[in-house]
Protein backbone atom coordinates (compact mmCIF):
# COMPACT_ATOMS: atom_id res chain seq x y z
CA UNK A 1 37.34 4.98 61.79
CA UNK A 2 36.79 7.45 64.45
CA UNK A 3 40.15 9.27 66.03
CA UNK A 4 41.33 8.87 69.71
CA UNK A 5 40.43 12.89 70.11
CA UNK A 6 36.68 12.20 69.26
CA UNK A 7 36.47 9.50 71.49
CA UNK A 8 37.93 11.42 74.64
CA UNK A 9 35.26 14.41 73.68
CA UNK A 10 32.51 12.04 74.19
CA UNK A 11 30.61 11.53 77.40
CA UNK A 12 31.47 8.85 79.63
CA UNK A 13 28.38 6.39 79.12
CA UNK A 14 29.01 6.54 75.45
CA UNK A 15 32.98 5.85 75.71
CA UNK A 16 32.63 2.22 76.81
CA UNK A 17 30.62 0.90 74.17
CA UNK A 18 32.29 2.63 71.34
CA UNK A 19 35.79 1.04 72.46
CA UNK A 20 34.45 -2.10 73.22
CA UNK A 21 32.97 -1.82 69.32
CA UNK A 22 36.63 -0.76 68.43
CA UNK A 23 37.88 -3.78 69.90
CA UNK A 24 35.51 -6.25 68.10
CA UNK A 25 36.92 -4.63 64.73
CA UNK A 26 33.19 -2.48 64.18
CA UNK A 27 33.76 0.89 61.91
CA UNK A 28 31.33 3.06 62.42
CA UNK A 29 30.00 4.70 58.85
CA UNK A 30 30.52 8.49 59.98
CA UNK A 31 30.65 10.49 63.08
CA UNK A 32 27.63 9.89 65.83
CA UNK A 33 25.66 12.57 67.02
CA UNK A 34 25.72 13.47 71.07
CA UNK A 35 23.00 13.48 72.95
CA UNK A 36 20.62 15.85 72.57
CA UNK A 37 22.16 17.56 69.39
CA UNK A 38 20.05 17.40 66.05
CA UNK A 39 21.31 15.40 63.19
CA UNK A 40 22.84 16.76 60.30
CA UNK A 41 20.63 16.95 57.11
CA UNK A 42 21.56 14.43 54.67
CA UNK A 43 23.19 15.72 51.41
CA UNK A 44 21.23 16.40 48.30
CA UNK A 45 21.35 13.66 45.78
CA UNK A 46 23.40 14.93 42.43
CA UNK A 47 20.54 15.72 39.68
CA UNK A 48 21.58 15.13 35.95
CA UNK A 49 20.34 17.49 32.93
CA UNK A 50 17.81 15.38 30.93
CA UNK A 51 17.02 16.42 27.14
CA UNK A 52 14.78 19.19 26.62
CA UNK A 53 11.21 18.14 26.79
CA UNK A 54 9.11 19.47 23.54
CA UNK A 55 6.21 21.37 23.56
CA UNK A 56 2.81 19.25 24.08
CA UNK A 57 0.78 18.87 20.72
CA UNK A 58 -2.55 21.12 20.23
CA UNK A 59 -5.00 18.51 18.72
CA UNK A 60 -7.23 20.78 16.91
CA UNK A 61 -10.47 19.57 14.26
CA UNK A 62 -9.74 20.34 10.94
CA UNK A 63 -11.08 19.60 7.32
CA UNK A 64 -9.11 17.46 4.99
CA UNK A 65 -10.35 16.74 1.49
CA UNK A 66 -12.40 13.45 1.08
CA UNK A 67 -10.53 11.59 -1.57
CA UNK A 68 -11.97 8.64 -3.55
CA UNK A 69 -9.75 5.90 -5.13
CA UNK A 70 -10.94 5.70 -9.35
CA UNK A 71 -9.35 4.53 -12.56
CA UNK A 72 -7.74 7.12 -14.78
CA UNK A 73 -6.82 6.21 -18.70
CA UNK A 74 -3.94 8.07 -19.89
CA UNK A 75 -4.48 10.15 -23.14
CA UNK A 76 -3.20 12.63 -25.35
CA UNK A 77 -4.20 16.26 -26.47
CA UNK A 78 -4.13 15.39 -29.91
CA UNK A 79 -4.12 12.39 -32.16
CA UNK A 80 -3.25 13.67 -35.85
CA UNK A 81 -3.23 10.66 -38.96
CA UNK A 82 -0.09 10.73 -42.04
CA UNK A 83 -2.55 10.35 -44.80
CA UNK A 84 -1.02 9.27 -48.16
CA UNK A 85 -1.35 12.35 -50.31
CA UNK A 86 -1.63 9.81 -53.70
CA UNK A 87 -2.93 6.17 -54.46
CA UNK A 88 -1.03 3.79 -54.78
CA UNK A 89 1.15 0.53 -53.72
CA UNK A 90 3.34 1.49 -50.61
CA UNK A 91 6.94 0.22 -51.50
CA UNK A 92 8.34 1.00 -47.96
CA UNK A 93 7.39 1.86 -44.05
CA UNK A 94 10.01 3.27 -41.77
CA UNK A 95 7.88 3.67 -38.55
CA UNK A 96 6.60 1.33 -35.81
CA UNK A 97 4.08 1.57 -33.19
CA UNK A 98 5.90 3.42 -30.68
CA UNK A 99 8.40 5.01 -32.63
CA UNK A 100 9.08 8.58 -32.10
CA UNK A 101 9.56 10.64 -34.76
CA UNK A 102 9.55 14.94 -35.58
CA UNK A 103 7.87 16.93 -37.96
CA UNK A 104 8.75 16.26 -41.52
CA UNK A 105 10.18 13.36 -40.68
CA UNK A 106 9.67 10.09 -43.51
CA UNK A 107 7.05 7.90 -42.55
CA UNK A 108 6.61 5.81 -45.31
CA UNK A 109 6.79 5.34 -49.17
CA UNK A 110 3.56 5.27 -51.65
CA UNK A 111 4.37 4.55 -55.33
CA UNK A 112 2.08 5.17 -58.55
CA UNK A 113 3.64 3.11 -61.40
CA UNK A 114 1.75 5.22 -63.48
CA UNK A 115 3.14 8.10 -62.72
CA UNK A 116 6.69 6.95 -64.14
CA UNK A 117 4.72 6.20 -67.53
CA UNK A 118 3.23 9.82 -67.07
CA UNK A 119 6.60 10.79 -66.43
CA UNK A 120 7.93 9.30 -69.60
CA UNK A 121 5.10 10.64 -72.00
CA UNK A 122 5.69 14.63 -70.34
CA UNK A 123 9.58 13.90 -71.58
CA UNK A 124 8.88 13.14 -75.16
CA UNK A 125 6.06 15.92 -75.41
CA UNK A 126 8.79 18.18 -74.26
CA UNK A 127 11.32 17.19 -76.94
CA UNK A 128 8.88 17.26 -79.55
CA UNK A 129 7.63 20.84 -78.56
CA UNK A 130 11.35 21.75 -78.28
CA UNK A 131 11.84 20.96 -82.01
CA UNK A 132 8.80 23.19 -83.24
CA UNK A 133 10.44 25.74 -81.17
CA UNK A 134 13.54 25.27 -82.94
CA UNK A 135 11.83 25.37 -86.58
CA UNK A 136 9.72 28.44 -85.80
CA UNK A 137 12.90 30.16 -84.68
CA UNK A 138 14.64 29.27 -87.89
CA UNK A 139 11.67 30.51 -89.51
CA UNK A 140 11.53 33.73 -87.50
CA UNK A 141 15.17 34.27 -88.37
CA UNK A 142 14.78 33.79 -92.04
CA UNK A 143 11.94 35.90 -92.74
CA UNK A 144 13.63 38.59 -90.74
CA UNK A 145 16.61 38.58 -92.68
CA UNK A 146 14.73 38.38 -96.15
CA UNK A 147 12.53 41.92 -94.58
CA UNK A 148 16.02 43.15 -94.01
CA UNK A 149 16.66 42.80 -97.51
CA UNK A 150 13.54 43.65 -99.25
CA UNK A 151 12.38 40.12 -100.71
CA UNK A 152 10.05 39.57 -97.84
CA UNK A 153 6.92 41.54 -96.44
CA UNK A 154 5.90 42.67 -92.92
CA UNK A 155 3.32 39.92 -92.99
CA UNK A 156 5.41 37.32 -93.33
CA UNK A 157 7.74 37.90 -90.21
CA UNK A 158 4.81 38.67 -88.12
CA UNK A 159 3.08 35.28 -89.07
CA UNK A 160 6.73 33.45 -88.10
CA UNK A 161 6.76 35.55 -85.28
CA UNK A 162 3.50 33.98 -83.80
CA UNK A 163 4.20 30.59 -84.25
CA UNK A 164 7.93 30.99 -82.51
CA UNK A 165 5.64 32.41 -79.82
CA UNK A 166 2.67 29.72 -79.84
CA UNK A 167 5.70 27.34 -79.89
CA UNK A 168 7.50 28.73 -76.90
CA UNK A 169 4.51 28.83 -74.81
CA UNK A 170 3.43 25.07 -75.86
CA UNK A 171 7.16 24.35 -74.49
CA UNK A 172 6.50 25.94 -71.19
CA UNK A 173 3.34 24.13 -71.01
CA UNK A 174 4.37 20.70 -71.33
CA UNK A 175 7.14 21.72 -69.00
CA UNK A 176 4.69 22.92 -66.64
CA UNK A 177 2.88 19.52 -66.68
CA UNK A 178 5.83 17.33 -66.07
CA UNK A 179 6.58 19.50 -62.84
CA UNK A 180 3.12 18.36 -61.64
CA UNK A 181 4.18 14.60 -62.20
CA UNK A 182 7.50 15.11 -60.71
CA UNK A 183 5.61 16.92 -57.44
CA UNK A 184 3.20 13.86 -57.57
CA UNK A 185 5.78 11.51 -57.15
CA UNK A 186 7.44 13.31 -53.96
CA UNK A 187 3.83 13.34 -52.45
CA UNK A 188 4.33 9.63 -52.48
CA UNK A 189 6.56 10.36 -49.38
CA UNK A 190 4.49 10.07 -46.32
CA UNK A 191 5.69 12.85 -43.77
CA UNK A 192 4.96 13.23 -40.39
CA UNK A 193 2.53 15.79 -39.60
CA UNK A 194 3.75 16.87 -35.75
CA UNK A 195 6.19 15.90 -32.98
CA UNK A 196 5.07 12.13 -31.45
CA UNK A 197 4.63 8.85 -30.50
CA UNK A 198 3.57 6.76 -33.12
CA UNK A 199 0.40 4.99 -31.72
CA UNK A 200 -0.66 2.18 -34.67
CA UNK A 201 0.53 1.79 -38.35
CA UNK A 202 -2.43 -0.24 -40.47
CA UNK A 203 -0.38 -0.53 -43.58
CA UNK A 204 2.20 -2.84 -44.14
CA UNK A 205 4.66 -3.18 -47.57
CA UNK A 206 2.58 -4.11 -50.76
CA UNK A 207 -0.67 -2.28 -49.12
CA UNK A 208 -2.85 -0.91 -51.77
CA UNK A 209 -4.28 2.57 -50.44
CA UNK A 210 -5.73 5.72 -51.77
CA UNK A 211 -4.97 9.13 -51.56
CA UNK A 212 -6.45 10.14 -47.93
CA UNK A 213 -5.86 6.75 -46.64
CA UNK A 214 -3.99 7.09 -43.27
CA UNK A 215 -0.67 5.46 -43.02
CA UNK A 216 0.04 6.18 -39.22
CA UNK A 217 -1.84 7.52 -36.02
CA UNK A 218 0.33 10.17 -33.94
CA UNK A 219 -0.24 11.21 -30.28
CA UNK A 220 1.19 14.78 -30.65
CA UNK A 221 -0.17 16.45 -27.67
CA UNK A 222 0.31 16.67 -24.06
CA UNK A 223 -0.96 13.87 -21.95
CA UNK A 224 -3.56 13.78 -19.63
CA UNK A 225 -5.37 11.67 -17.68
CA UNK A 226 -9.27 11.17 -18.47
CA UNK A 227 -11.61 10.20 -15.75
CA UNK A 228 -14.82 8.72 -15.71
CA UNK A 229 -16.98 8.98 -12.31
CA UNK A 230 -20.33 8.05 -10.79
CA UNK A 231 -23.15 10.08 -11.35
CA UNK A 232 -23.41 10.70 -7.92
CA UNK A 233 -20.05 12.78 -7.62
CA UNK A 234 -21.20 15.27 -10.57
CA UNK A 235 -21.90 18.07 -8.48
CA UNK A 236 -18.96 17.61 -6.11
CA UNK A 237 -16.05 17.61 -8.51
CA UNK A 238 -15.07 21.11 -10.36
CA UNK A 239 -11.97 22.71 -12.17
CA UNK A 240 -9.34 23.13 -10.31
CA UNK A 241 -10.13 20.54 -7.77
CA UNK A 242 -7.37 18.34 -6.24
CA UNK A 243 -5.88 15.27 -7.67
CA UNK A 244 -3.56 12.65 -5.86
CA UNK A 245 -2.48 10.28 -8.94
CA UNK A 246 -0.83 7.21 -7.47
CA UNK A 247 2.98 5.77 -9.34
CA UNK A 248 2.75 3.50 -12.63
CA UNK A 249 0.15 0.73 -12.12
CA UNK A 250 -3.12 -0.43 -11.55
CA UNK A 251 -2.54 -2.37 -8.17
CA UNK A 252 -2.65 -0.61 -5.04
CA UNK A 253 0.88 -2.25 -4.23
CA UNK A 254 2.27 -0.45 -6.96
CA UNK A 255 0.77 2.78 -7.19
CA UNK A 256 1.23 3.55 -3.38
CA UNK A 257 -1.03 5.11 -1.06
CA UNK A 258 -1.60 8.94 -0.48
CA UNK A 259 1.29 9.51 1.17
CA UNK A 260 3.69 8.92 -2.08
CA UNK A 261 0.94 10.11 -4.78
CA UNK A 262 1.51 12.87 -7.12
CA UNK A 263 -0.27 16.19 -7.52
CA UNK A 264 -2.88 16.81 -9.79
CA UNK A 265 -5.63 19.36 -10.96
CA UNK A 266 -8.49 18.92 -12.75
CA UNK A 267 -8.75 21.49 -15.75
CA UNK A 268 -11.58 20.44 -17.52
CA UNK A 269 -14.88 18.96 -16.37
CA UNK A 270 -17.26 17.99 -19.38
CA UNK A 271 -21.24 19.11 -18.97
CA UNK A 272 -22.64 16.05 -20.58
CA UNK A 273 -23.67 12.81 -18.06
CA UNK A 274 -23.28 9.75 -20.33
CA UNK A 275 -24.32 6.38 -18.99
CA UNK A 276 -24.34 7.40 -15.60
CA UNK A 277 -20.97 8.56 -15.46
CA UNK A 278 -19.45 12.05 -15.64
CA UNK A 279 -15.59 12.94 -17.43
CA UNK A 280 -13.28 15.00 -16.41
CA UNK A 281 -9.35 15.90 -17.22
CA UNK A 282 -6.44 16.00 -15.15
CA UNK A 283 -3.84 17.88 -15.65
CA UNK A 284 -0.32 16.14 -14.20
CA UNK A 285 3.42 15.92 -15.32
CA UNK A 286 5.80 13.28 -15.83
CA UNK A 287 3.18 11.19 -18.14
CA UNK A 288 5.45 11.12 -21.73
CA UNK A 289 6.30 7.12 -21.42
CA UNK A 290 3.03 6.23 -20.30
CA UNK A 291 0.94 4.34 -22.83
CA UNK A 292 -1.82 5.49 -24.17
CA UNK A 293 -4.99 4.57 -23.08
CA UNK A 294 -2.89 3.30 -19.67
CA UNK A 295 -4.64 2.89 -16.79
CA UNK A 296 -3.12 4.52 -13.55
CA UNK A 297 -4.91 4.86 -10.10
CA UNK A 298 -6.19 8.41 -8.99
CA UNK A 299 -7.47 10.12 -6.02
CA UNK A 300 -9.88 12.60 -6.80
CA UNK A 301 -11.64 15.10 -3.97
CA UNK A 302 -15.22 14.66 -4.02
CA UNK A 303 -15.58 16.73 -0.60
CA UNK A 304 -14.18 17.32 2.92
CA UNK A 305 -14.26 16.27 5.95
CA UNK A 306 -13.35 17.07 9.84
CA UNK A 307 -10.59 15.15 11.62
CA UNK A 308 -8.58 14.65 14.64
CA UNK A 309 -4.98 14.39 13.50
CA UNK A 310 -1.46 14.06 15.14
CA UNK A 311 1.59 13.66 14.06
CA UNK A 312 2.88 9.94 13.52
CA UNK A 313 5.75 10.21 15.94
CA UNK A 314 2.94 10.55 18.54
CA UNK A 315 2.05 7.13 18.32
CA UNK A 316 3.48 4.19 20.30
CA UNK A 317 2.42 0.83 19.39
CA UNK A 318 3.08 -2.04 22.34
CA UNK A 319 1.40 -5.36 21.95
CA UNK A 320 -0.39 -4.44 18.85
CA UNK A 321 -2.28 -1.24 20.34
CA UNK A 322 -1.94 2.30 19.29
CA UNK A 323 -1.46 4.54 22.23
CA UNK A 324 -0.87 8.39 22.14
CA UNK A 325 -0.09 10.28 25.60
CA UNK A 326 -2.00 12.74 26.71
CA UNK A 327 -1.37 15.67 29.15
CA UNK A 328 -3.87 15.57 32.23
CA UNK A 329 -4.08 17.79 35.35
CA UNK A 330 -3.01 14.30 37.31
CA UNK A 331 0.23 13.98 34.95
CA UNK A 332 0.75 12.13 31.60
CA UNK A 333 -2.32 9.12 30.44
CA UNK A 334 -1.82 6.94 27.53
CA UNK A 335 -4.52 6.35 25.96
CA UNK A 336 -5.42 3.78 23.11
CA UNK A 337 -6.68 5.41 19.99
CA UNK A 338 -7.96 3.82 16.99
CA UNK A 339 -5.82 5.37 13.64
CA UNK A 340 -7.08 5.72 10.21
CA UNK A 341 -5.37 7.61 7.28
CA UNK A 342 -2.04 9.04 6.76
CA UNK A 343 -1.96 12.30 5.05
CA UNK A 344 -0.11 15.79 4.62
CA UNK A 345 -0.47 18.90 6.43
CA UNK A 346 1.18 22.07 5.74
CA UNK A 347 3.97 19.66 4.12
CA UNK A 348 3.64 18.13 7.51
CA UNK A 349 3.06 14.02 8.24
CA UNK A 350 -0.52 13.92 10.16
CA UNK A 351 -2.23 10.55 11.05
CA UNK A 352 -5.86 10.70 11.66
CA UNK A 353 -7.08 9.41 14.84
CA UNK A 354 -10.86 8.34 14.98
CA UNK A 355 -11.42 6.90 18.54
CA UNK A 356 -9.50 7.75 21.56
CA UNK A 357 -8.89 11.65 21.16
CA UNK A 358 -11.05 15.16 21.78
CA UNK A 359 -11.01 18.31 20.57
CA UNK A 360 -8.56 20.45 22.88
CA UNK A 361 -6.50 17.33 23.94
CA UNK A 362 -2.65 18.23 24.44
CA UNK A 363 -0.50 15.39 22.97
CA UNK A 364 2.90 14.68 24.93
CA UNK A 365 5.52 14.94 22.11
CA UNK A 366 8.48 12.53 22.58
């Protein structure tokens, strides 16, 4: 509302229709300019802070390894057998397939039925020997005391002497062989040979074997994974290459892509081509409750490539199209790019962009 005072400072053709506005109940929005005078500059609207934009992304071409998707069997370092040391009838198995077990530990139970009769026969040879023992001392003692005397001659206690002596060691031999029948009958224990998984056991109670037979199959070693590749990919694979190994399974749902896989190396890659295909070992952790001869998908780099790549917070995606925005000399451009693989950079997320992008683009970061 303007004041009285402005009013009267006003020139006389403006007074009347200002009061005559007054009158009708008009307010005027804010003070009126005289004639002639320039108007004020209107006031600068209030600016607020926005977040800090981030630095525009370089897209640079760079090689990635080419990976190829094959099938890897699981296997291990070594396979050792638990022969049975003796033939014989095997009373008792304490192992399945898959059982663990340690070194020394009881595998199963062979027994010889003979070797309790052989057993038998060493324990009577034994007492028998021990009683010619016992009459050739007697007879060593007696002749000595008759020498000591006079009523016997040299001769005499030397022949007594010899047979104590043949008797003693006929004692020791018999004793001898019934430790060999005795140590037969603990090789009738089947023992594990090394630490393990027990892979297959082709005996079962009442089994007839021999000695050398084998009673149980243990993976002992480390596993590994065994590949078997094209021809064609012989002379791009080597030692030391890299390995993506995808999580338990043979589907791609549940191995993953390369984004979750594993890291590998290949540490062995055999000369010899056999039916067109090539072997190789890879080297990986975390195998010990696979199976053996498990199947697993693998990623193996058979080369490399050049790629545009940005990172995947880049991307937009309205109406079912990609877009990335670019920075141009006439101010931000989205433009629609075509995406392919998702893989890691520097421990970075990168998405590889096949249409849409150039070398030397600058990508407007979010």
């Amino acid at each position: 509302m303007m004041s009285a005072a402005t009013l009267r400072a006003l020139p006389a053709p403006f007074r009347a229709p200002l009061l005559a506005l007054a009158l009708c109940g008009v307010t005027l929005a804010g003070p009126l300019t005289p004639a002639g005078a320039e108007p004020a500059p209107p006031a600068a609207p209030q600016v607020t802070a926005g977040p800090t934009e981030r630095a525009p992304f370089p897209v640079r071409r760079q090689d990635i390894p080419e990976m190829k998707g094959v099938f890897g069997e699981v296997e291990s370092r070594t396979v050792v057998p638990a022969r049975a040391r003796i033939g014989g009838t095997v009373h008792e198995v304490k192992v399945t397939e898959g059982s663990e077990v340690r070194k020394g530990d009881e595998i199963a139970l062979v027994v010889d039925d003979k070797l309790a009769l052989t057993l038998n026969a060493a324990d009577a040879k034994i007492k028998e020997l021990n009683s010619q023992l016992e009459n050739a001392r007697t007879e060593l003692d007696r002749a000595q005391q008759l020498l000591a005397k006079g009523f016997a001659s040299q001769s005499r206690v030397d022949t007594a002497k010899t047979q104590f002596d043949v008797a003693a060691n006929q004692v020791a031999a018999a004793e001898a062989d019934r430790a060999v029948v005795v140590q037969r009958e603990r090789e009738g224990t089947v023992l594990a040979p090394a630490d393990g998984r027990v892979l297959t056991v082709p005996v079962t109670p009442g089994s007839v074997v021999l000695a050398g037979d084998e009673i149980a199959r243990i993976a002992s070693g480390q596993y590994y994974l065994r590949l078997s590749l094209p021809e064609r990919h012989a002379a791009d694979i080597r030692e030391g290459g890299l390995v993506r190994i995808g999580a338990r399974g043979i589907s791609p749902d549940k191995a993953g892509g390369l984004a979750t896989a594993r890291d590998g190396r290949i540490v062995k890659v055999y000369p010899e081509i056999t039916g067109g295909r090539v072997m190789a070992d890879v080297d990986v952790a975390g195998l010990g409750d696979y199976f053996v001869n498990e199947r697993t998908l693998v990623w193996i780099e058979i080369g490399r490539r050049a790629v545009l790549a940005v990172p995947p917070e880049a991307v937009t995606t309205r109406h079912g199209v990609d877009y990335v925005r670019l920075m141009t000399p006439q101010g931000p451009l989205d433009v629609a790019v075509v995406l392919g693989e998702r893989f890691a950079d520097g421990g970075k997320p990168r998405v590889e962009v096949l249409t849409g992008l150039a070398d030397g683009d600058k990508v407007v970061m979010p």
